[in-house]
Protein backbone atom coordinates (compact mmCIF):
# COMPACT_ATOMS: atom_id res chain seq x y z
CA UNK A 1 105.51 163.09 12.50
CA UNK A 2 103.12 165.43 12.10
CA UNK A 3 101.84 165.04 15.86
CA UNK A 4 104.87 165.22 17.23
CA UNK A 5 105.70 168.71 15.53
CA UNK A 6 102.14 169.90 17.23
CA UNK A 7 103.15 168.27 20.54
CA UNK A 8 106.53 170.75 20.03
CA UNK A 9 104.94 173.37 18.81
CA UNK A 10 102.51 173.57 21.44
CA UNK A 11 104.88 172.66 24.32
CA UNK A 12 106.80 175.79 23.20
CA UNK A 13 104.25 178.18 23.31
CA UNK A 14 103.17 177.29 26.59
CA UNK A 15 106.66 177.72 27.58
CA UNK A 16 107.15 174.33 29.44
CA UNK A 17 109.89 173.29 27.32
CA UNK A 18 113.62 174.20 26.27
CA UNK A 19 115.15 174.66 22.73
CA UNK A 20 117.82 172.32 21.89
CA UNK A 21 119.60 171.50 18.73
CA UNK A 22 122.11 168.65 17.79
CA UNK A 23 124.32 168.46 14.80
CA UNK A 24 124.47 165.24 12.79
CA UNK A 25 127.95 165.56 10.96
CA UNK A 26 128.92 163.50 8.58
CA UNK A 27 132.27 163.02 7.08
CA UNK A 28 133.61 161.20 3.76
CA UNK A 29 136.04 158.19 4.37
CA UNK A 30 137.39 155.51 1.42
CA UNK A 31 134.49 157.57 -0.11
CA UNK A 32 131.62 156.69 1.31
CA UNK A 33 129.33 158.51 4.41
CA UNK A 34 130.17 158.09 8.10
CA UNK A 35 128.50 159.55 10.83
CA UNK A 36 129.92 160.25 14.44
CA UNK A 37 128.09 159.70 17.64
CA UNK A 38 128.73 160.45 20.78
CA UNK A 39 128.18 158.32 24.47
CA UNK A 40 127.00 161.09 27.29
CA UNK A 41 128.79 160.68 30.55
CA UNK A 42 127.23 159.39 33.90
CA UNK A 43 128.05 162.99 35.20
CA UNK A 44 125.71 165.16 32.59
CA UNK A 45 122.12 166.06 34.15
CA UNK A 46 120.19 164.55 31.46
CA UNK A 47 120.45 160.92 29.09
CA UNK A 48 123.33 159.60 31.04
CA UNK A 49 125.30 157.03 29.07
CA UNK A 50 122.74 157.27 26.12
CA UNK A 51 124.27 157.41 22.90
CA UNK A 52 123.19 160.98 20.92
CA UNK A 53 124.66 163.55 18.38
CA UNK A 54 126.75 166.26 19.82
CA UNK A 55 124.19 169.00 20.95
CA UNK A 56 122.62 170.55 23.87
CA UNK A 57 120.23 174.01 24.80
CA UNK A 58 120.23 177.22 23.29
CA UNK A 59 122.59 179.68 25.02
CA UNK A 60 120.72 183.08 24.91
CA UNK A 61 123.97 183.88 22.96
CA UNK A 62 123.18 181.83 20.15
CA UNK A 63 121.53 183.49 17.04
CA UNK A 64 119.85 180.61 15.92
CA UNK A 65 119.66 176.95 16.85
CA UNK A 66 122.28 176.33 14.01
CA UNK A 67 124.52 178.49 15.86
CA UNK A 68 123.56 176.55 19.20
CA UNK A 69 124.02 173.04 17.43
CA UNK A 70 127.66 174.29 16.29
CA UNK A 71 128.73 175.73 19.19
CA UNK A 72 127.58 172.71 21.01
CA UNK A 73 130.09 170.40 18.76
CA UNK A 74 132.87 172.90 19.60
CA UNK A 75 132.51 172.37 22.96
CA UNK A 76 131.53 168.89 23.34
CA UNK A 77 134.25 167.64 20.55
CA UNK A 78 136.62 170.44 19.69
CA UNK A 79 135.10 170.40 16.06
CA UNK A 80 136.04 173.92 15.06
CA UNK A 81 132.41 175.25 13.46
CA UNK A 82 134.03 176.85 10.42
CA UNK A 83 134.75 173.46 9.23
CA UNK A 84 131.54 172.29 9.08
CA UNK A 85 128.85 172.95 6.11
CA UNK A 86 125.35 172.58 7.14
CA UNK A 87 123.35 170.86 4.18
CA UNK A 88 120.11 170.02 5.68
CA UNK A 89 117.79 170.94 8.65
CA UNK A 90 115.39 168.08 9.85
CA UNK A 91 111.90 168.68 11.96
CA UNK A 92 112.29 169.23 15.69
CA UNK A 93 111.95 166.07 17.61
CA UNK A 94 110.15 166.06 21.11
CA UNK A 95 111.62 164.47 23.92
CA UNK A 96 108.67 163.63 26.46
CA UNK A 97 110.78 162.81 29.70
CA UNK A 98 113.34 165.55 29.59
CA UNK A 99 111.00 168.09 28.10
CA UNK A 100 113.34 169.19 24.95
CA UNK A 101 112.27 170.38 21.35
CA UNK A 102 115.39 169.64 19.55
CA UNK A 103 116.34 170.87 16.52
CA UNK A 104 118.83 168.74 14.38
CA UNK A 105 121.17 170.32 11.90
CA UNK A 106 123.01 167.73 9.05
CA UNK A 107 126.37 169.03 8.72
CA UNK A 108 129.35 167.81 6.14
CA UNK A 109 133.10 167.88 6.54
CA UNK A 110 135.17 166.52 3.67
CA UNK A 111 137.29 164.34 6.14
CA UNK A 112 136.66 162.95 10.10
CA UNK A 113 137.77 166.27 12.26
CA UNK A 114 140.45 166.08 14.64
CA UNK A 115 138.44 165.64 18.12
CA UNK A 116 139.23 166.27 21.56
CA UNK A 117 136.23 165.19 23.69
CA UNK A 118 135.20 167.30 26.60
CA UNK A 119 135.85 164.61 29.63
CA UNK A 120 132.71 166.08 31.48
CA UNK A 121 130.11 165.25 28.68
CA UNK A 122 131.80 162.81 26.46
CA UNK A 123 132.49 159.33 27.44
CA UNK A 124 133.20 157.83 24.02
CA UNK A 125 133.12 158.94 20.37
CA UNK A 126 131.67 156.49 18.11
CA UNK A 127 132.48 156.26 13.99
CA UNK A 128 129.40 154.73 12.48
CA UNK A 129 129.23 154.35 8.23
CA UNK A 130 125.55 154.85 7.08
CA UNK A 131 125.50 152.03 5.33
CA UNK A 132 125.89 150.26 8.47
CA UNK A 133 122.61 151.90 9.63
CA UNK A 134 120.96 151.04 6.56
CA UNK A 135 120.57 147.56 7.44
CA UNK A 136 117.72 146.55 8.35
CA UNK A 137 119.06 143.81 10.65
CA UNK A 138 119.71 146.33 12.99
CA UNK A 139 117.11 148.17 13.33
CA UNK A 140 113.97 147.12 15.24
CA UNK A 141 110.51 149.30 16.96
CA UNK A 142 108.95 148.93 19.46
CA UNK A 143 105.61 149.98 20.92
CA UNK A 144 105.22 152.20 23.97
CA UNK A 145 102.47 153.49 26.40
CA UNK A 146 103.61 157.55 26.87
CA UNK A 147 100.91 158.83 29.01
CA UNK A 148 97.63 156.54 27.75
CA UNK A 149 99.23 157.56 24.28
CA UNK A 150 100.91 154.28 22.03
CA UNK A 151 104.12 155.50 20.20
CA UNK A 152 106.91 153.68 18.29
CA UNK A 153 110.38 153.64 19.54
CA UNK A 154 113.33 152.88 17.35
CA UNK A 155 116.65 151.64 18.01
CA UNK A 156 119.55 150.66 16.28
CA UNK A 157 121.78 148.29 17.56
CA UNK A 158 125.45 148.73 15.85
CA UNK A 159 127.89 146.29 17.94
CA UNK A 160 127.81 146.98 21.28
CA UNK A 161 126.23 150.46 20.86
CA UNK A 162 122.56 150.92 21.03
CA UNK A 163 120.86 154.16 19.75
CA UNK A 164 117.56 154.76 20.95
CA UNK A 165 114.95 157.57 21.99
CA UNK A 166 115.12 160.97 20.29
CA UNK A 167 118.61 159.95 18.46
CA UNK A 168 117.04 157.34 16.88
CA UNK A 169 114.06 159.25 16.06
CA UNK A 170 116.74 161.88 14.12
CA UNK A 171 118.56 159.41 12.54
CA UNK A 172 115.45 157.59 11.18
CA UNK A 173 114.08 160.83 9.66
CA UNK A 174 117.48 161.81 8.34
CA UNK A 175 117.68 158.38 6.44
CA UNK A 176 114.52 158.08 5.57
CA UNK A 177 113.45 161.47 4.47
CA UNK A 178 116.81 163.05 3.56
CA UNK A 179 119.70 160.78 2.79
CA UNK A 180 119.95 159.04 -0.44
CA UNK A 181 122.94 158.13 -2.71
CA UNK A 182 122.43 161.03 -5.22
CA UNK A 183 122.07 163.50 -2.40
CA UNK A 184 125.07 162.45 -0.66
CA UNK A 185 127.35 162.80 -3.87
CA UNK A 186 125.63 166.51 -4.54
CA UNK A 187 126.65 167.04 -0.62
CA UNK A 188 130.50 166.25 -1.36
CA UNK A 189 130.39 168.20 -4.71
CA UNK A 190 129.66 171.29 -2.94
CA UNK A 191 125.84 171.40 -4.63
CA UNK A 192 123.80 171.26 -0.87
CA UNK A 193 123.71 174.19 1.32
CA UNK A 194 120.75 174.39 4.01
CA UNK A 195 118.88 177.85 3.90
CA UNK A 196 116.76 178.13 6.75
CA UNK A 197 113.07 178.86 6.78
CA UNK A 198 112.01 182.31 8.06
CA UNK A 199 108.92 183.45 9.35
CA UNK A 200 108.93 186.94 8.12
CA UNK A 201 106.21 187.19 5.40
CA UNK A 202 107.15 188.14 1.91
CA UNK A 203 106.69 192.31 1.30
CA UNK A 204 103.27 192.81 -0.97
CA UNK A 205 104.20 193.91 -4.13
C-alpha cells in the first residue's frame, strides 16, 4: 500500500497522470450491506467490459474528487447525489496501464436507488451483498510482472462476474481496512460521516 500511494503521488506531480474518483455505495436490504457494481460498455475508451464502481475523471468543474465521484454516479446511474452520505474515503489506487490515480469515496443510502443506466457507459448493473465478498472461496491473487516489478492482483469471482484490477484493489482495502459489522450498524444509525483531510496547516497559536 504504501508504494503504491508513492507511485500516485509521484505520478501526479510529474503530471503524467489523471485524477479519478469512484464511489462505492452501499445500500441496506433485509438489513444487511449490498454493494452495486457496474459492467463498462465495449464503447467507453478505457476498461471495456471490466466490472468497476461508478466513477470516472475529474471535470475541472468538480470541487473535489467527492464531488467528481458523485457526479460521476449521477451520470453513469441516475443516482441523484443528495441521496447519498459519504462515510468513508479510502487511499488512491494507481492504475498502471491507463495511467489513473483514483480516488474512492464509500457512500450509504438507506435503500437500493432507483437507477437508470446511461446506455453509453453502462452495460449491466450488478447487486452484490458483502457478505458474499467476504468469502474467501471467491477470492483468489495472483502474482504479476508490471515492468520488472512483482505485484499481487486480486479478483473476486461472484457468479459469472469477475472483479479484478483496480476494483478489486478498492474493494479489498474497503473490506479489509474499513468495513466491519460494528461500523456498518454506526453507518445506518447515522453515527459515520467522512470529513476529508486538508492540507492547509493549522494557524500557530
Amino acid at each position: 500500500m504504501e508504494a503504491e500511494r508513492a507511485r500516485a503521488a509521484k505520478s501526479v506531480e510529474g503530471g503524467k497522470q489523471k485524477k479519478a474518483a469512484v464511489a462505492l455505495i452501499l445500500y441496506e436490504r433485509d438489513g444487511e450491506p449490498w454493494v452495486l457494481f457496474t459492467r463498462r460498455t465495449e464503447r467507453v475508451a478505457d476498461h471495456k467490459g471490466q466490472i468497476c464502481f461508478p466513477g470516472g475523471s475529474q471535470d475541472p468543474a468538480d470541487a473535489s474528487l467527492v464531488d467528481t465521484a458523485l457526479r460521476e454516479a449521477w451520470e453513469e446511474l441516475g443516482i441523484d447525489p443528495s441521496r447519498l452520505r459519504v462515510v468513508a474515503g479510502l487511499e488512491p489506487v494507481f492504475t498502471v496501464v491507463t495511467r489513473y490515480v483514483i480516488a474512492p469515496f464509500v457512500a450509504y443510502t438507506p435503500r437500493r436507488p432507483e437507477i437508470r443506466p446511461d446506455a453509453f457507459e453502462v452495460a449491466e448493473v450488478i447487486d452484490v451483498p458483502i457478505a458474499a465478498l467476504l468469502d474467501p472461496a471467491i477470492q483468489r491473487v495472483e502474482v504479476w510482472d508490471s515492468h520488472g516489478v512483482p505485484r499481487n492482483v486480486y479478483f473476486y469471482q461472484y457468479g459469472e462476474h469477475n472483479v479484478w484490477g483496480a476494483t478489486a484493489r478498492i474493494l479489498k482495502q474497503f473490506l479489509d481496512r474499513c468495513y466491519t459489522p460494528e461500523w456498518w450498524r454506526a453507518v445506518v444509525r447515522g453515527e459515520v460521516e467522512y470529513h476529508p483531510p486538508t492540507d492547509v496547516p493549522p494557524t500557530p497559536v
